[in-house]
Protein backbone atom coordinates (compact mmCIF):
# COMPACT_ATOMS: atom_id res chain seq x y z
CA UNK A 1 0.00 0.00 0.00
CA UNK A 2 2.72 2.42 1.18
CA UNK A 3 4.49 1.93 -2.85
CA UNK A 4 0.87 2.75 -4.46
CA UNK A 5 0.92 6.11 -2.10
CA UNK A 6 4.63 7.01 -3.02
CA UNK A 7 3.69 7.01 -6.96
CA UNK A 8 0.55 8.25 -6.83
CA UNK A 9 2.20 11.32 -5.08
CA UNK A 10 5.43 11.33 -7.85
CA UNK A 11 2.44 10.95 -10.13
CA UNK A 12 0.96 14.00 -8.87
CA UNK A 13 3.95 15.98 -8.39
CA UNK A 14 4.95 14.98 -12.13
CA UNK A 15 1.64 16.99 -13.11
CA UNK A 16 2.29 19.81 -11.36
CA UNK A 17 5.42 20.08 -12.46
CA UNK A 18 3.42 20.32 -16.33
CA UNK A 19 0.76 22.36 -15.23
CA UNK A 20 4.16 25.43 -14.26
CA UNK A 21 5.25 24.68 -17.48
CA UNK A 22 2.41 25.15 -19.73
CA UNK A 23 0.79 27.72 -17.18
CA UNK A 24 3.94 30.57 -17.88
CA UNK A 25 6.93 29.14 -16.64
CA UNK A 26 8.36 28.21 -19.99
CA UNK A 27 12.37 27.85 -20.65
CA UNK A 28 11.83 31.39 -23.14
CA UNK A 29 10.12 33.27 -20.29
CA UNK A 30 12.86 31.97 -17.34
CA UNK A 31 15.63 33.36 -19.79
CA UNK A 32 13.83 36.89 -20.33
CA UNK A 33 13.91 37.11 -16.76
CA UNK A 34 17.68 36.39 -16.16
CA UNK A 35 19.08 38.44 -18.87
CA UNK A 36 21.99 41.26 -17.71
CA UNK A 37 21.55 44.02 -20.15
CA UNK A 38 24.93 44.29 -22.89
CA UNK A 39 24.28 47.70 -23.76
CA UNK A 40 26.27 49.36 -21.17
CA UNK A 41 29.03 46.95 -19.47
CA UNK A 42 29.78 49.63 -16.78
CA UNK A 43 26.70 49.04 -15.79
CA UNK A 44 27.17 45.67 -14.92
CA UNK A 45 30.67 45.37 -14.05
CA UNK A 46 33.23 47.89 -11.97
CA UNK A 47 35.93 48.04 -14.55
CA UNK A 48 39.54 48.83 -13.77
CA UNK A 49 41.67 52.07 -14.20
CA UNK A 50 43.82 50.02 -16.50
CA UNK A 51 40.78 48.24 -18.10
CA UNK A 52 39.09 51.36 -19.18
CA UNK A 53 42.71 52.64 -20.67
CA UNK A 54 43.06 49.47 -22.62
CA UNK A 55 38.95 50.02 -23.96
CA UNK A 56 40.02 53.68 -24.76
CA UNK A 57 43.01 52.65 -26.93
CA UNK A 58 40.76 49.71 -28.40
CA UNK A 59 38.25 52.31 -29.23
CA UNK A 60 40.66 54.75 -30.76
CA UNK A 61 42.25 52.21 -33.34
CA UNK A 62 38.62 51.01 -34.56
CA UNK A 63 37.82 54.61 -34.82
CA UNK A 64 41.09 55.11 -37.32
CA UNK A 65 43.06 57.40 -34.73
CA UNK A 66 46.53 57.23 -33.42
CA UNK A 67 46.35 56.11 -29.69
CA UNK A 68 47.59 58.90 -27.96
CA UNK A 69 49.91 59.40 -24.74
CA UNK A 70 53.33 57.75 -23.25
CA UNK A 71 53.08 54.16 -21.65
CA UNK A 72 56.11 52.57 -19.05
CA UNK A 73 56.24 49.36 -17.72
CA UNK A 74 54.38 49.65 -13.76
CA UNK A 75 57.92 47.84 -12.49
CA UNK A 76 60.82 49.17 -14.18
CA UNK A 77 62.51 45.49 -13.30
CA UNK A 78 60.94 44.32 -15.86
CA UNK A 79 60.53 44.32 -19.88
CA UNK A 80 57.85 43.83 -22.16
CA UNK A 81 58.74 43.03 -26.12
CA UNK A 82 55.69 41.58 -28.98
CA UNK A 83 56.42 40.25 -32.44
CA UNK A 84 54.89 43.65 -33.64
CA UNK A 85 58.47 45.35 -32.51
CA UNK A 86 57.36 47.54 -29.62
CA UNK A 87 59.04 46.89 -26.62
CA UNK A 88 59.87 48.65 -23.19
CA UNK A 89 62.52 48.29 -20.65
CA UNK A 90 63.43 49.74 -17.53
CA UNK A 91 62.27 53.55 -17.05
CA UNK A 92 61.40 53.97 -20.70
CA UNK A 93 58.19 55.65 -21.99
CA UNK A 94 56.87 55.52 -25.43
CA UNK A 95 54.01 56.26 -27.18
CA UNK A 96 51.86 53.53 -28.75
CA UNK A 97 52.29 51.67 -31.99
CA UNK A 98 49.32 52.66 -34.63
CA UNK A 99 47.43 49.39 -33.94
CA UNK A 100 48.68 47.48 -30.48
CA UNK A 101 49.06 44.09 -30.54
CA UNK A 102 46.47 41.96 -28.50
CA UNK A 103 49.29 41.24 -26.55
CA UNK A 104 49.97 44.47 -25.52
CA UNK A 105 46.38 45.50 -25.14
CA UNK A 106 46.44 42.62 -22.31
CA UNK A 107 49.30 44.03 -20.74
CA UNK A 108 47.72 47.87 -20.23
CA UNK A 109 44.46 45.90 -19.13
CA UNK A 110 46.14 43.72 -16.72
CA UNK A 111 48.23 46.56 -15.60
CA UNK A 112 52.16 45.01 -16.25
CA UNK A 113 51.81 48.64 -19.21
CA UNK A 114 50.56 51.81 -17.44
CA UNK A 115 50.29 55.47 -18.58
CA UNK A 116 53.16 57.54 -17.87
């Protein structure tokens, strides 16, 4: 008697569970409800001094311009070179290639390449 109770009670849950889906509940309608609006990362997400810098530059290639201002290495005990050419060393500061490698984009964004 006790097994006839247990699946006539999955039984029932089993049609509830049917009646949430076809009453609203869809998949479509749960995914409307979770989405995080792309328009406006900031929004979303507390971006980085460095982050933002690296966006700028990204932004000012795509546009056609010349990135503009002197970058240095944050620890001068260090040295950054790409296949592109650029590199920096020590205390140097130079200004930005025309179009930055996505290696060196990484670098500004993870910080290793500040502004000067």
């Amino acid at each position: 008697m006790a097994g006839k109770k247990n699946q006539n009670e999955e039984i029932q849950t089993q049609e509830q569970g049917q009646a949430q889906v076809q009453g609203g509940n869809s998949a479509e309608t749960i995914a409307d409800a979770n989405v995080v609006s792309n328009k406006n990362p900031e929004q979303n997400v507390k971006l980085t001094e460095a982050e933002l810098d690296a966006i700028e530059i990204q932004e000012q290639v795509t546009a056609g311009n010349q990135p503009s201002g002197k970058y240095k290495l944050k620890d001068p005990d260090t040295q950054y070179a790409d296949a592109s050419g650029f590199t920096l060393a020590e205390d140097q500061e130079k200004e930005l290639p025309e179009d930055p490698s996505p290696e060196l984009l990484a670098r500004i964004r993870s910080g290793f390449i500040v502004k000067a």
